[in-house]
Protein backbone atom coordinates (compact mmCIF):
# COMPACT_ATOMS: atom_id res chain seq x y z
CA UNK A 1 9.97 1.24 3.13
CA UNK A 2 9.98 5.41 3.25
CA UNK A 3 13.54 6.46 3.42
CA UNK A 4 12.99 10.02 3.71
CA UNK A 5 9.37 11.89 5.68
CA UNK A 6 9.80 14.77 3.00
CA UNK A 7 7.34 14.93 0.48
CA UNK A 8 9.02 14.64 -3.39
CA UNK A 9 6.64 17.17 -5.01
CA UNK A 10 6.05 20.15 -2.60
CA UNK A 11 8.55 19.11 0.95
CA UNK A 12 5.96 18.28 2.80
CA UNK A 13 5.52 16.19 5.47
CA UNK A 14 4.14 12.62 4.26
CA UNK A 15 1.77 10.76 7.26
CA UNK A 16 2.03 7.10 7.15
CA UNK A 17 -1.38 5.59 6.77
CA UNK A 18 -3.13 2.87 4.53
CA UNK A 19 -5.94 2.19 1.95
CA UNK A 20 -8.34 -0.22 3.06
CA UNK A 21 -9.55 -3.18 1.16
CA UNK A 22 -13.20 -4.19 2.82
CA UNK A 23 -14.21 -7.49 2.16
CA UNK A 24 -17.67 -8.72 4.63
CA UNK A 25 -17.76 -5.08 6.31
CA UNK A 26 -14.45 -5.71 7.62
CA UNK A 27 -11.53 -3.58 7.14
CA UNK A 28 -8.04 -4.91 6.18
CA UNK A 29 -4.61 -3.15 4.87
CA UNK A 30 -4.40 -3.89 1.30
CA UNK A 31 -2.15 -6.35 -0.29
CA UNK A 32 0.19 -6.50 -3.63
CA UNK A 33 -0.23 -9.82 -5.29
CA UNK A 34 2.04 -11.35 -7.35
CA UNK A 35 0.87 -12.01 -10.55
CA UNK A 36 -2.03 -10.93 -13.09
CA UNK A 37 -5.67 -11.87 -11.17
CA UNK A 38 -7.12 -13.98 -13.72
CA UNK A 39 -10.26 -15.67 -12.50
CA UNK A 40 -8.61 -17.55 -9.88
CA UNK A 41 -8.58 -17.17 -6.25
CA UNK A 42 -6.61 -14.71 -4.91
CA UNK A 43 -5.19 -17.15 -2.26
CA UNK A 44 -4.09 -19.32 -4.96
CA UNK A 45 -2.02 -16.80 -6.59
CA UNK A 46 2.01 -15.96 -6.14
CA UNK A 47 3.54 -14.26 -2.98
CA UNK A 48 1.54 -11.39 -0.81
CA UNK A 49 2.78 -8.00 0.14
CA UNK A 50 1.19 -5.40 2.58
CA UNK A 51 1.14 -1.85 1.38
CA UNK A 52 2.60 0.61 3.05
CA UNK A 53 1.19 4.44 2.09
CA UNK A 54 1.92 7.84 2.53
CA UNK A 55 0.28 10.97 1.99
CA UNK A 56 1.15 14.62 1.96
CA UNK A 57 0.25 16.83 4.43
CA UNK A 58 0.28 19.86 2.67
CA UNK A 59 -0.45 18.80 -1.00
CA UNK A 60 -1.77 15.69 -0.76
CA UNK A 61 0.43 13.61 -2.59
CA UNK A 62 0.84 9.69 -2.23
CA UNK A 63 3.61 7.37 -2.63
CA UNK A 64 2.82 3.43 -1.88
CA UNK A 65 5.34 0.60 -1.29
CA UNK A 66 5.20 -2.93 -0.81
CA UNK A 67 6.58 -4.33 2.20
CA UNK A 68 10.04 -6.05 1.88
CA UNK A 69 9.23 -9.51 3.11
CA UNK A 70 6.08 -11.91 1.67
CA UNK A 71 3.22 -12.89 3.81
């Protein structure tokens, strides 16, 4: 979770918004797995986090964080 809105490299103002992960031409937040991906399934693997980003208005910076609780 952001604690401050204030950009860390320039004092900015960071915009919430997300990267996302396209699987079958649909579009979906993306997710921090648990884990290292092997060759297994993804669904098979440890606990799931949504990603929460930000960005920089005015230098384009980005800062990413996982969500506190697991999916």
């Amino acid at each position: 979770m952001l604690m401050s809105t204030e950009c860390p490299k320039c004092q900015g103002v960071l915009e919430e918004g997300f990267m996302p992960d396209r699987p079958d031409d649909k579009v979906f937040p993306a997710i921090w797995v648990e884990g290292n991906p092997g060759y297994k399934e993804i669904e098979k693997k440890g606990r799931k986090y949504r990603i929460q980003s930000y960005r920089c208005m005015s230098c384009g910076y980005m800062e990413s964080y996982a969500e506190m609780s697991a999916e």
